[in-house]
Protein backbone atom coordinates (compact mmCIF):
# COMPACT_ATOMS: atom_id res chain seq x y z
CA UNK A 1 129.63 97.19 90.90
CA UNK A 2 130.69 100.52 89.77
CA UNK A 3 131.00 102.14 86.17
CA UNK A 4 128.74 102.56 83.08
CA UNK A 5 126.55 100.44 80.96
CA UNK A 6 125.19 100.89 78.15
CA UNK A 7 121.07 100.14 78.47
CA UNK A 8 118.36 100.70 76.02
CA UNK A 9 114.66 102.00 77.27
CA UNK A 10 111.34 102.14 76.95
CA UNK A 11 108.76 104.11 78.69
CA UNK A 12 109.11 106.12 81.10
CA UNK A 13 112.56 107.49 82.36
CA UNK A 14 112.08 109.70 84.84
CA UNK A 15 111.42 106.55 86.95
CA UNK A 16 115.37 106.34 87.16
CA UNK A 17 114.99 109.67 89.12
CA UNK A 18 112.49 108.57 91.64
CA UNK A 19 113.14 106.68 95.06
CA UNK A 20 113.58 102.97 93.92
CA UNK A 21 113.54 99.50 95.33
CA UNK A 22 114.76 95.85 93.03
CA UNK A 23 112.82 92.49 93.83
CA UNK A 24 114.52 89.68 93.48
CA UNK A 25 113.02 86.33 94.43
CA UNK A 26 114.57 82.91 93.63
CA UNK A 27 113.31 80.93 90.99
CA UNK A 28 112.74 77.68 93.34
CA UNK A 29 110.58 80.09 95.82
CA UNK A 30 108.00 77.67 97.69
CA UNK A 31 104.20 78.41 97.54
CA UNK A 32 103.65 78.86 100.92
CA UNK A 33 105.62 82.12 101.00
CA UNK A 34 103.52 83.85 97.57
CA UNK A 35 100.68 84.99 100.04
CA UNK A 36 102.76 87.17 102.46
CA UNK A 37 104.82 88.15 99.31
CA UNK A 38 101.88 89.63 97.59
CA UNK A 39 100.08 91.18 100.64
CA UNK A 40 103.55 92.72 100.94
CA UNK A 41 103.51 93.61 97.32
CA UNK A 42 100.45 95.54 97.73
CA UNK A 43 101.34 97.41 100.07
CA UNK A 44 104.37 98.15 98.58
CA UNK A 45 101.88 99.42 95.37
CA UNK A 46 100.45 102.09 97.25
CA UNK A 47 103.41 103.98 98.54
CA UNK A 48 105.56 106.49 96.54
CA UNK A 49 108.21 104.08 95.10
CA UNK A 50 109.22 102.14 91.61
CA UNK A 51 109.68 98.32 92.33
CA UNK A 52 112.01 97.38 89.74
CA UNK A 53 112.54 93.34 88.84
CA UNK A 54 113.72 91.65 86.14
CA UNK A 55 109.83 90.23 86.32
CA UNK A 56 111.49 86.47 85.47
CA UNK A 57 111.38 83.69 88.90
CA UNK A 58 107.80 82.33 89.65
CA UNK A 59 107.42 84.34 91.86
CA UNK A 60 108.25 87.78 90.61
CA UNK A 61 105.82 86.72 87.52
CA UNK A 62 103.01 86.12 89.80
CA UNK A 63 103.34 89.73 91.54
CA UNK A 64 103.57 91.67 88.06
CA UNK A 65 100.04 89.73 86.91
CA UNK A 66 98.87 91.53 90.55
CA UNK A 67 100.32 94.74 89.82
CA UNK A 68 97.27 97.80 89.72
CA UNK A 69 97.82 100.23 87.56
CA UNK A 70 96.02 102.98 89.44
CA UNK A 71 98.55 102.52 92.60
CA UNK A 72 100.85 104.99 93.45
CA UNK A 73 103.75 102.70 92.81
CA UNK A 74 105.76 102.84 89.68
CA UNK A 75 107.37 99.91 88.02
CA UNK A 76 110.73 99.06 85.94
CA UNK A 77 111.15 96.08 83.82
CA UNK A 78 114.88 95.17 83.33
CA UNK A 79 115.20 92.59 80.50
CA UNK A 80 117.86 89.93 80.14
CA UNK A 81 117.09 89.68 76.38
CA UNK A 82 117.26 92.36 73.55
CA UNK A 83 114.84 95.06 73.97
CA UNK A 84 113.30 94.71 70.53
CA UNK A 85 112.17 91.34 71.20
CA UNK A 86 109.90 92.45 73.93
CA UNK A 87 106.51 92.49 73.52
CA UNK A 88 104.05 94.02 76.15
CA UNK A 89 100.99 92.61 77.56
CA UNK A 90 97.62 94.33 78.02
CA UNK A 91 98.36 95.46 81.25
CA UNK A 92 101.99 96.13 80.47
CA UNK A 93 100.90 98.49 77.44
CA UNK A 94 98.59 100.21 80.00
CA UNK A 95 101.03 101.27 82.44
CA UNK A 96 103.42 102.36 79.69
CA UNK A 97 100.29 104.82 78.24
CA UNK A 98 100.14 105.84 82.08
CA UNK A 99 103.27 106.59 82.23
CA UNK A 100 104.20 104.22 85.06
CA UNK A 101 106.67 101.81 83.32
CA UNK A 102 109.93 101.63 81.56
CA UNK A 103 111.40 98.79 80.34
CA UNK A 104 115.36 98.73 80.12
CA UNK A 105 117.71 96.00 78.36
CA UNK A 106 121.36 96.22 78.86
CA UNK A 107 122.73 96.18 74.99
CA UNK A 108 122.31 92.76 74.38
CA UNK A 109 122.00 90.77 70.75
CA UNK A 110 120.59 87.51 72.37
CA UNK A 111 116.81 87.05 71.75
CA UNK A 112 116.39 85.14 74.86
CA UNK A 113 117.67 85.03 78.33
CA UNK A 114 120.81 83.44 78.88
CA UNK A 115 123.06 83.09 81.80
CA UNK A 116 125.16 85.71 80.63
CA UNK A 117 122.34 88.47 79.67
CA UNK A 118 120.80 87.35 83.13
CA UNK A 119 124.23 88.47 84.49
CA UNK A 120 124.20 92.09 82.50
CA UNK A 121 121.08 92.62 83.42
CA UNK A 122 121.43 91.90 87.18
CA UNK A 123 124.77 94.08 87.37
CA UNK A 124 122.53 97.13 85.42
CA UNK A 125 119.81 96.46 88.46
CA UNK A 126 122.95 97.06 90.80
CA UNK A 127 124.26 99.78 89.61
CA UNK A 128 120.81 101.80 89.04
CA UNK A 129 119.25 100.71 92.36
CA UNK A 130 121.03 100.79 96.01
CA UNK A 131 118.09 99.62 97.67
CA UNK A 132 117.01 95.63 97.28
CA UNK A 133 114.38 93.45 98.81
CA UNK A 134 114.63 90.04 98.75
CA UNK A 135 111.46 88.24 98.73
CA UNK A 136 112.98 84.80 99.51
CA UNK A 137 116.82 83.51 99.12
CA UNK A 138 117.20 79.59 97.92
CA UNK A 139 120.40 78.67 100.04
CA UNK A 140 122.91 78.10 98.09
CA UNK A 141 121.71 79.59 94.83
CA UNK A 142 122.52 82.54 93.14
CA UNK A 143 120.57 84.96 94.75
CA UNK A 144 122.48 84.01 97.84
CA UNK A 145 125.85 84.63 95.92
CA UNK A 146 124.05 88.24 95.65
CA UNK A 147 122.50 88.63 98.78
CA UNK A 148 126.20 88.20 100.36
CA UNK A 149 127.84 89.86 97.82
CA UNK A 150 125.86 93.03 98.39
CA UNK A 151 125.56 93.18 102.09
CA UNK A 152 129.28 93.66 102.01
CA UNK A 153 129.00 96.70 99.65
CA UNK A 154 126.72 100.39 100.15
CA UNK A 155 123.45 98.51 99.46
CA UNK A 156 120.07 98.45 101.63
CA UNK A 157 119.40 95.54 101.95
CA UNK A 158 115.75 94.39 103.15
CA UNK A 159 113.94 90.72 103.30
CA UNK A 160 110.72 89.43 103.39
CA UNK A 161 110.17 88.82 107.24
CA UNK A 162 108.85 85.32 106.99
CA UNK A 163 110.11 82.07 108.89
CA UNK A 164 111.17 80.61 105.22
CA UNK A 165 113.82 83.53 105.08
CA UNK A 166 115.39 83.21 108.67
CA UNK A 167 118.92 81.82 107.57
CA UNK A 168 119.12 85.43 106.01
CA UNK A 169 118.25 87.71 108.88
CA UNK A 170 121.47 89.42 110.37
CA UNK A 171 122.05 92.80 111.45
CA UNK A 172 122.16 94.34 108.10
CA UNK A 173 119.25 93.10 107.11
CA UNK A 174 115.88 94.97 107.48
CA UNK A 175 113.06 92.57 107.71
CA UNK A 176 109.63 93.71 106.11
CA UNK A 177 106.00 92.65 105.65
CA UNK A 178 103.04 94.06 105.35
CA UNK A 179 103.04 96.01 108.87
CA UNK A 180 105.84 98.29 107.62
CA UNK A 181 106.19 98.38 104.19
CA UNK A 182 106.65 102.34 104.32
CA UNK A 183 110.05 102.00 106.12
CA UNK A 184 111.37 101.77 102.77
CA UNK A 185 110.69 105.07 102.32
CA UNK A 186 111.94 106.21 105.65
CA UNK A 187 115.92 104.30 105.29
């Protein structure tokens, strides 16, 4: 997942220079795993670091209504729709007017997601962010296609130690929860 693509921004973009990490969570992630998630996402707020997401599963929803804007942790939004469609929140406009968002669309016309703007945008996370945490992997779904894909290329590749993500833990894999969320900062 090498080469250029052309993105659009807004915000912040000096959060492309600083030490990043992508979310990714699929859509069908069960309830029982949103509590360790979001201790773990908390953590994750205090340290040094942008979480980037494309903000869209459940679950990845539910951690950007928890995000707190006076946190150390920076955040990007990458869009699978056309930038000039989006429309920020309360708390989104805050953290742009802090200076601790940016919002990036690959150069898309389509108002609303689509399987193939979902697909832009995810290669745009790839190629802007080496380092990816998987909050929890549906088998057989396309974050699995991913999760594989990746672990075969020069990614970091770290999951959400829980028992619901065990068919995911190899030697490649770094597992983390809230006891050592600042090992992201330290591979």
């Amino acid at each position: 997942m090498t080469g250029h693509q052309i993105f659009e921004t807004l915000g912040n973009v000096e959060l492309l220079s600083q030490q990043k990490i992508a979310l990714f969570a699929s859509r069908s992630a069960p309830r029982q795993i949103y509590e360790p998630t979001l201790g773990l996402f908390k953590e994750l707020g205090r340290l040094p670091l942008t979480l980037a997401s494309g903000w869209q599963a459940p679950l990845e929803k539910f951690l950007f209504r928890h995000i707190e804007p006076q946190q150390q942790a920076n955040y990007i939004h990458y869009l699978s729709s056309n930038i000039n469609q989006f429309k920020p929140d309360a708390r989104q406009k805050e953290l742009l007017q802090l200076k601790k968002l940016l919002v990036i669309s690959p150069l898309l016309k389509e108002k609303r997601a689509s399987r193939p703007s979902v697909k832009k945008r995810d290669e745009l996370i790839f190629r802007q962010v080496k380092k990816i945490l998987f909050l929890y992997v549906h088998p057989g779904g396309r974050l699995e296609t991913y999760f594989r894909q990746l672990s075969e290329q020069d990614y970091l590749l770290y999951l959400l130690d829980d028992p619901l993500n065990q068919a995911f833990r190899h030697e490649d894999v770094i597992p983390v929860s809230v006891d050592n969320p600042a090992m992201i900062l330290q591979t």
